[in-house]
C-alpha atoms as a PDB file:
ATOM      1  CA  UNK A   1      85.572  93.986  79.402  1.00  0.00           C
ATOM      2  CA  UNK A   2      84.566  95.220  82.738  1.00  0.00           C
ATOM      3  CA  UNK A   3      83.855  98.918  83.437  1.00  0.00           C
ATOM      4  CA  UNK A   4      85.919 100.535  85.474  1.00  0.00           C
ATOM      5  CA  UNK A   5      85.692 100.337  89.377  1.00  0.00           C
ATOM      6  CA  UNK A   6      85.092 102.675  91.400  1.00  0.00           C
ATOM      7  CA  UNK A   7      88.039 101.694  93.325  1.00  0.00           C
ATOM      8  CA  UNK A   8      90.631 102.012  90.761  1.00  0.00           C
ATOM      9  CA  UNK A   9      92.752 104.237  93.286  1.00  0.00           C
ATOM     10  CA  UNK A  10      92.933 100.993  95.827  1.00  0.00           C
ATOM     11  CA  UNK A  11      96.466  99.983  95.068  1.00  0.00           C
ATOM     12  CA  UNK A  12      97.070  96.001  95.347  1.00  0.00           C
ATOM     13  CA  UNK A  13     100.413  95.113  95.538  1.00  0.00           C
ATOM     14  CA  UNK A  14     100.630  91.015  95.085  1.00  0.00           C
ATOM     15  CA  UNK A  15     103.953  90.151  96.212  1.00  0.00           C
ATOM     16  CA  UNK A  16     103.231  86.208  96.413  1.00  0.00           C
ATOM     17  CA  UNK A  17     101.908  84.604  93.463  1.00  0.00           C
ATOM     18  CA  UNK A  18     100.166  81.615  95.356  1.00  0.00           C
ATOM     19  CA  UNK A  19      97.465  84.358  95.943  1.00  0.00           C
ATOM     20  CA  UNK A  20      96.621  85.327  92.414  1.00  0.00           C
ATOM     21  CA  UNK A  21      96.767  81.213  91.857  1.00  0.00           C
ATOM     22  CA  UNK A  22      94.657  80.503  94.033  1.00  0.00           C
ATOM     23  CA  UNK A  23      91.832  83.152  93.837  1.00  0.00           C
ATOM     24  CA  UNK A  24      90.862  83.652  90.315  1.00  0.00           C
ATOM     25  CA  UNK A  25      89.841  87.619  89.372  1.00  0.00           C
ATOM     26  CA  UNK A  26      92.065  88.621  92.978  1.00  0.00           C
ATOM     27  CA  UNK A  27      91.891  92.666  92.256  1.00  0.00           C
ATOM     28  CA  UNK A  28      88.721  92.265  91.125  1.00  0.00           C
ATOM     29  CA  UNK A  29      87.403  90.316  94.505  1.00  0.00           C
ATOM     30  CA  UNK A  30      88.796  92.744  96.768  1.00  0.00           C
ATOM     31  CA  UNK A  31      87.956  96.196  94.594  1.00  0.00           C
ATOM     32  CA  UNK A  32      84.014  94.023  95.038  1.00  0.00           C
ATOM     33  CA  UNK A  33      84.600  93.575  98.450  1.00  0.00           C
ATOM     34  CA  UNK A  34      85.165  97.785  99.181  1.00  0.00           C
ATOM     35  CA  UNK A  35      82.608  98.231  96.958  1.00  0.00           C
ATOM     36  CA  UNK A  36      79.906  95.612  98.926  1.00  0.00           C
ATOM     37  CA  UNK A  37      80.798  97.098 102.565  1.00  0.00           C
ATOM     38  CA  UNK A  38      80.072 100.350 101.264  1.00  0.00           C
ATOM     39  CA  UNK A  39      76.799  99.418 100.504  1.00  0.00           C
ATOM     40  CA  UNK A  40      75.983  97.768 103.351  1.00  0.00           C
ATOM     41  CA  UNK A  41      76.747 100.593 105.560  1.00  0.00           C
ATOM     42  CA  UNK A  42      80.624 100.452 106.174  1.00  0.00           C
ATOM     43  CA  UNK A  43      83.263 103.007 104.829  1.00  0.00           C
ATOM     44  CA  UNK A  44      82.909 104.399 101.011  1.00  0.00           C
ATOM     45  CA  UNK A  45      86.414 104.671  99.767  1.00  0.00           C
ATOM     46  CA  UNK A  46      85.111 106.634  97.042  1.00  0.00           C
ATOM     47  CA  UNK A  47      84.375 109.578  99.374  1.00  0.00           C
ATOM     48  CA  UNK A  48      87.857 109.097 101.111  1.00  0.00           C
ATOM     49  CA  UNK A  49      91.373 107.757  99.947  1.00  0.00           C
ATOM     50  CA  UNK A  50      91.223 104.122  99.346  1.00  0.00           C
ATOM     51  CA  UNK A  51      93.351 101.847 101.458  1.00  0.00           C
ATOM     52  CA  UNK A  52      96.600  99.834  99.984  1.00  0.00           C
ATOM     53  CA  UNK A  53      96.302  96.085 100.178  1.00  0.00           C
ATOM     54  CA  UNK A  54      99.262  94.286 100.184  1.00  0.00           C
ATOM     55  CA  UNK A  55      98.767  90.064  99.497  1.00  0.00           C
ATOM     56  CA  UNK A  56     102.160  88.938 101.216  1.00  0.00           C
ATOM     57  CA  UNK A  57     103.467  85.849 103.263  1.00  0.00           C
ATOM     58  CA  UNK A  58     103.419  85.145 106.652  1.00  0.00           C
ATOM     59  CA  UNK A  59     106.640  86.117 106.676  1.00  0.00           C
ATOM     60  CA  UNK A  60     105.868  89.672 106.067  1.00  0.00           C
ATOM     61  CA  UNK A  61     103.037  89.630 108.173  1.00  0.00           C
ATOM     62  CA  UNK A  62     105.232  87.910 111.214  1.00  0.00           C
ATOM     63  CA  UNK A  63     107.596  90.897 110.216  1.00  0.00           C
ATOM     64  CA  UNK A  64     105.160  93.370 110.682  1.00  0.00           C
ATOM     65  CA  UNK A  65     103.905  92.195 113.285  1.00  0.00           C
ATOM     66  CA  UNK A  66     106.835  92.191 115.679  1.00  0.00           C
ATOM     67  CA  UNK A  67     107.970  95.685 114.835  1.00  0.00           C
ATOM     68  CA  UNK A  68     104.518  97.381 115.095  1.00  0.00           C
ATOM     69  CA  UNK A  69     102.784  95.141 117.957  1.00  0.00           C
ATOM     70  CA  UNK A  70     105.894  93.091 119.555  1.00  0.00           C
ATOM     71  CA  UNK A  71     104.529  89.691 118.630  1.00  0.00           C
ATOM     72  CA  UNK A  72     106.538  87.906 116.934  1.00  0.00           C
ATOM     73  CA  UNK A  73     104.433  85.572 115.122  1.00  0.00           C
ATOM     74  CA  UNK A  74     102.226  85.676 112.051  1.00  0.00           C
ATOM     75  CA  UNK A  75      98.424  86.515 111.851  1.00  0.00           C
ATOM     76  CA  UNK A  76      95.733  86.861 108.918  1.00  0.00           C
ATOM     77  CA  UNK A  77      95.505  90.806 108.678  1.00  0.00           C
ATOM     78  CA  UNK A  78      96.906  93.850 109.899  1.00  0.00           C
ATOM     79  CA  UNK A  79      95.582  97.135 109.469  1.00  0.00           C
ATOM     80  CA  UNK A  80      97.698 100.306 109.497  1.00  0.00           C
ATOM     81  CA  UNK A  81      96.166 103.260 109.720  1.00  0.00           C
ATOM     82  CA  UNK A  82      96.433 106.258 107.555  1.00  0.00           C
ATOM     83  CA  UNK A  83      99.871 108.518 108.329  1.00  0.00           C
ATOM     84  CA  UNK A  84      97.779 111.630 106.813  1.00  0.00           C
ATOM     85  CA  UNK A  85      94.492 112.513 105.043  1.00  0.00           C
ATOM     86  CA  UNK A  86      95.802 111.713 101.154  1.00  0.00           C
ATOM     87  CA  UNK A  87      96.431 107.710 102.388  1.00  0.00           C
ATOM     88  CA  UNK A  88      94.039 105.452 102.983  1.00  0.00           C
ATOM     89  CA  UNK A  89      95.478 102.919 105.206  1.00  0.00           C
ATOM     90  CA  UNK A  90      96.887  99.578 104.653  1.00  0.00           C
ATOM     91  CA  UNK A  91      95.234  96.099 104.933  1.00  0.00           C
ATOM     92  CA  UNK A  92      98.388  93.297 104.781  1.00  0.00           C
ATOM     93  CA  UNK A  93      97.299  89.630 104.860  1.00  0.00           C
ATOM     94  CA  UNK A  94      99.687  86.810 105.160  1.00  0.00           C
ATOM     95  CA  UNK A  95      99.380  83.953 102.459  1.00  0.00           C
ATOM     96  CA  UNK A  96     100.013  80.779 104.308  1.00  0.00           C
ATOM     97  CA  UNK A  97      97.301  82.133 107.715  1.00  0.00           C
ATOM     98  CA  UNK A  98      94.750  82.691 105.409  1.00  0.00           C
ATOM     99  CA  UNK A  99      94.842  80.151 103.294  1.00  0.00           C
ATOM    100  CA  UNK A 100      95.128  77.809 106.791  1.00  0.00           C
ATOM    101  CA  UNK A 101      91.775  79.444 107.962  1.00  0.00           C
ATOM    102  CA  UNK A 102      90.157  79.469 104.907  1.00  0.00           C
ATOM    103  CA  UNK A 103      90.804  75.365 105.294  1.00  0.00           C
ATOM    104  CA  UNK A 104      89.826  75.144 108.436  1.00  0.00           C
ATOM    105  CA  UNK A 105      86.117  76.650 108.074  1.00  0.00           C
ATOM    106  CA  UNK A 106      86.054  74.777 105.010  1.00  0.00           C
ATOM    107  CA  UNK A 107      85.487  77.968 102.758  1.00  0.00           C
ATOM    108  CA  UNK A 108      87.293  79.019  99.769  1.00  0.00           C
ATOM    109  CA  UNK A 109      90.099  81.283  99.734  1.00  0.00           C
ATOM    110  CA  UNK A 110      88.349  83.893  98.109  1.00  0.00           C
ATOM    111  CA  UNK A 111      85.391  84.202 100.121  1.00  0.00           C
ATOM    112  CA  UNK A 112      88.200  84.384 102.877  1.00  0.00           C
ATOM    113  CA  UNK A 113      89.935  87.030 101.541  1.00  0.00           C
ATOM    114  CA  UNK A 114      86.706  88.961 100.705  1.00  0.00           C
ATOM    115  CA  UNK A 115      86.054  88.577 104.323  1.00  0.00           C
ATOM    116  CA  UNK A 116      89.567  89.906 105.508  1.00  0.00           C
ATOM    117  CA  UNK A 117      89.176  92.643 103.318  1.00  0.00           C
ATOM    118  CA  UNK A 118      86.112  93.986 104.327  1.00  0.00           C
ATOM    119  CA  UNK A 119      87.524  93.323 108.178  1.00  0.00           C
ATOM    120  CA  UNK A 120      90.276  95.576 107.461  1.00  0.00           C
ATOM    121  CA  UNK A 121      88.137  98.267 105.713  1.00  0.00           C
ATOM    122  CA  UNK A 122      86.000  98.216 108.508  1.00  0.00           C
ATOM    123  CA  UNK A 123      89.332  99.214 111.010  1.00  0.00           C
ATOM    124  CA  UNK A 124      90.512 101.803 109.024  1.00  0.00           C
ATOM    125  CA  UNK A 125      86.707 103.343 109.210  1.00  0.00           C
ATOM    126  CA  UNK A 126      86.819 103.090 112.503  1.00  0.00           C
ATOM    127  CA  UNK A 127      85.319 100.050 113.841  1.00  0.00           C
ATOM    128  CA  UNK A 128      86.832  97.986 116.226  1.00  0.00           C
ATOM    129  CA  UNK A 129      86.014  94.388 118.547  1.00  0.00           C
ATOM    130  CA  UNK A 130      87.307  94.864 121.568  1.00  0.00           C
ATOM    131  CA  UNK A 131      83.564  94.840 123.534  1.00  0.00           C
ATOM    132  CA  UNK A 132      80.473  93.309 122.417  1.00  0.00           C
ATOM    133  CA  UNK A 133      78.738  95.487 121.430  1.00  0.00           C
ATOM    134  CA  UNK A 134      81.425  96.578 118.986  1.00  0.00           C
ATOM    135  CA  UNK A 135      81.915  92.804 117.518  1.00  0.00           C
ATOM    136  CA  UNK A 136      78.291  92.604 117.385  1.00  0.00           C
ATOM    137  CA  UNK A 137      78.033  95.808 114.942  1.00  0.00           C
ATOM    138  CA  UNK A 138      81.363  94.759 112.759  1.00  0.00           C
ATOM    139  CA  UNK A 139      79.892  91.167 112.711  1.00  0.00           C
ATOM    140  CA  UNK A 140      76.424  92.365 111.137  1.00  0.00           C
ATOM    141  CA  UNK A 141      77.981  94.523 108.798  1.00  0.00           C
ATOM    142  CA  UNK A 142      80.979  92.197 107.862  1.00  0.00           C
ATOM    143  CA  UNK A 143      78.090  89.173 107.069  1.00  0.00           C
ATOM    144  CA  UNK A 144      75.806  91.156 105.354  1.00  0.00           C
ATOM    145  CA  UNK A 145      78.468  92.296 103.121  1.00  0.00           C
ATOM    146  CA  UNK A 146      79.811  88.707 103.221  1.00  0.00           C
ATOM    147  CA  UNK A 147      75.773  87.654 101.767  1.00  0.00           C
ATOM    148  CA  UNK A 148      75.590  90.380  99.234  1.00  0.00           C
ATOM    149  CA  UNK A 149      78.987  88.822  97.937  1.00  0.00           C
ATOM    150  CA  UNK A 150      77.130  85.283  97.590  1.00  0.00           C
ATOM    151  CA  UNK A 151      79.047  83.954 100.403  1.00  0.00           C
ATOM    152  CA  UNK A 152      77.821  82.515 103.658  1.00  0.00           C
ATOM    153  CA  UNK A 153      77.817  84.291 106.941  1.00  0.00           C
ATOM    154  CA  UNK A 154      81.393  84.241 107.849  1.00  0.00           C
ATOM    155  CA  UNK A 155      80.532  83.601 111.861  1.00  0.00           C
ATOM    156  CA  UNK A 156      78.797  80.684 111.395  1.00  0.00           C
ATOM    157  CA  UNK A 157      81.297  78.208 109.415  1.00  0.00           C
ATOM    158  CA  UNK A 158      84.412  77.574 111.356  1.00  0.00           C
ATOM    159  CA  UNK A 159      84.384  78.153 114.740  1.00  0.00           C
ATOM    160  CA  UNK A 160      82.828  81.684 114.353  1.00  0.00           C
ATOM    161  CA  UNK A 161      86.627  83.314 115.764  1.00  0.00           C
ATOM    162  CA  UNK A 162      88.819  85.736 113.375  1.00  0.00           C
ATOM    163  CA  UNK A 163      91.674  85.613 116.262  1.00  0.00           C
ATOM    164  CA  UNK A 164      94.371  87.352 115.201  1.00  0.00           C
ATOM    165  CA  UNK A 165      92.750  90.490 113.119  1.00  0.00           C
ATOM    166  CA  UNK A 166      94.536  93.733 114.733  1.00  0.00           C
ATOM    167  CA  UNK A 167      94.013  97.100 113.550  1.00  0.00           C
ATOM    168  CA  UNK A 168      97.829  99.136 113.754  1.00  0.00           C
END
């Protein structure tokens, strides 16, 4: 039995079952994944309210994404902000994107999701990559955390883009 995490307050709502079939131990990769970018530097969710993750389809996420940033299409992750200082945020990823990318950069699905994850974390503290010098600084952090998982540096499989990551 494990102990308990130290992010038992991050709520993870799983509203498509292809997730939890294909990544074995789901809550428990993502509550490791908040725990890992804390570590290396990024937000500590056990100082502040935890964020809600929400595992949906791309139908959500397309959903979502047309009423909050008029584009009607899907994408890997959005990130809501907190609406006051008792919430944490909320990370969404869309089933059928990720699993696409994940493909793609020949990765698994898990060490995608860890990545996402830790991407979305890293909005809601704050962080942002829409200059260089921001990227640069979410990149380090997000593959460092990424390592410390036992995964590879996300940036260098693949084509080394996350397009479509948008903080809300």
């Amino acid at each position: 039995m494990e102990p308990p995490s130290r992010h038992a307050g991050t709520d993870i709502i799983i509203e498509d079952a292809r997730w939890r079939a294909s990544v074995p131990g789901t809550e428990r990769a993502i509550r490791r994944a908040l725990v890992a970018v804390a570590r290396q530097g990024g937000p500590d969710f056990t100082q502040s309210p935890a964020p809600s993750i929400l595992l949906a389809t791309d139908r959500v996420v397309k959903r979502l994404n047309a009423r909050f940033r008029d584009k009607n299409k899907p994408t890997n992750v959005l990130t809501f902000e907190p609406l006051s200082p008792e919430h944490g945020g909320d990370i969404v990823l869309g089933y059928e994107t990720v699993r696409r990318e994940a493909d793609a950069a020949r990765r698994s699905l898990k060490a995608h999701l860890s990545h996402l994850v830790v991407h979305g974390a890293l909005h809601l503290a704050g962080y942002d990559h829409h200059h260089p010098g921001e990227a640069r600084e979410m990149e380090r952090i997000e593959t460092r955390t990424l390592r410390s998982l036992g995964f590879g540096d996300p940036w260098q499989q693949g084509n080394g883009q996350m397009a479509g990551s948008v903080r809300i």
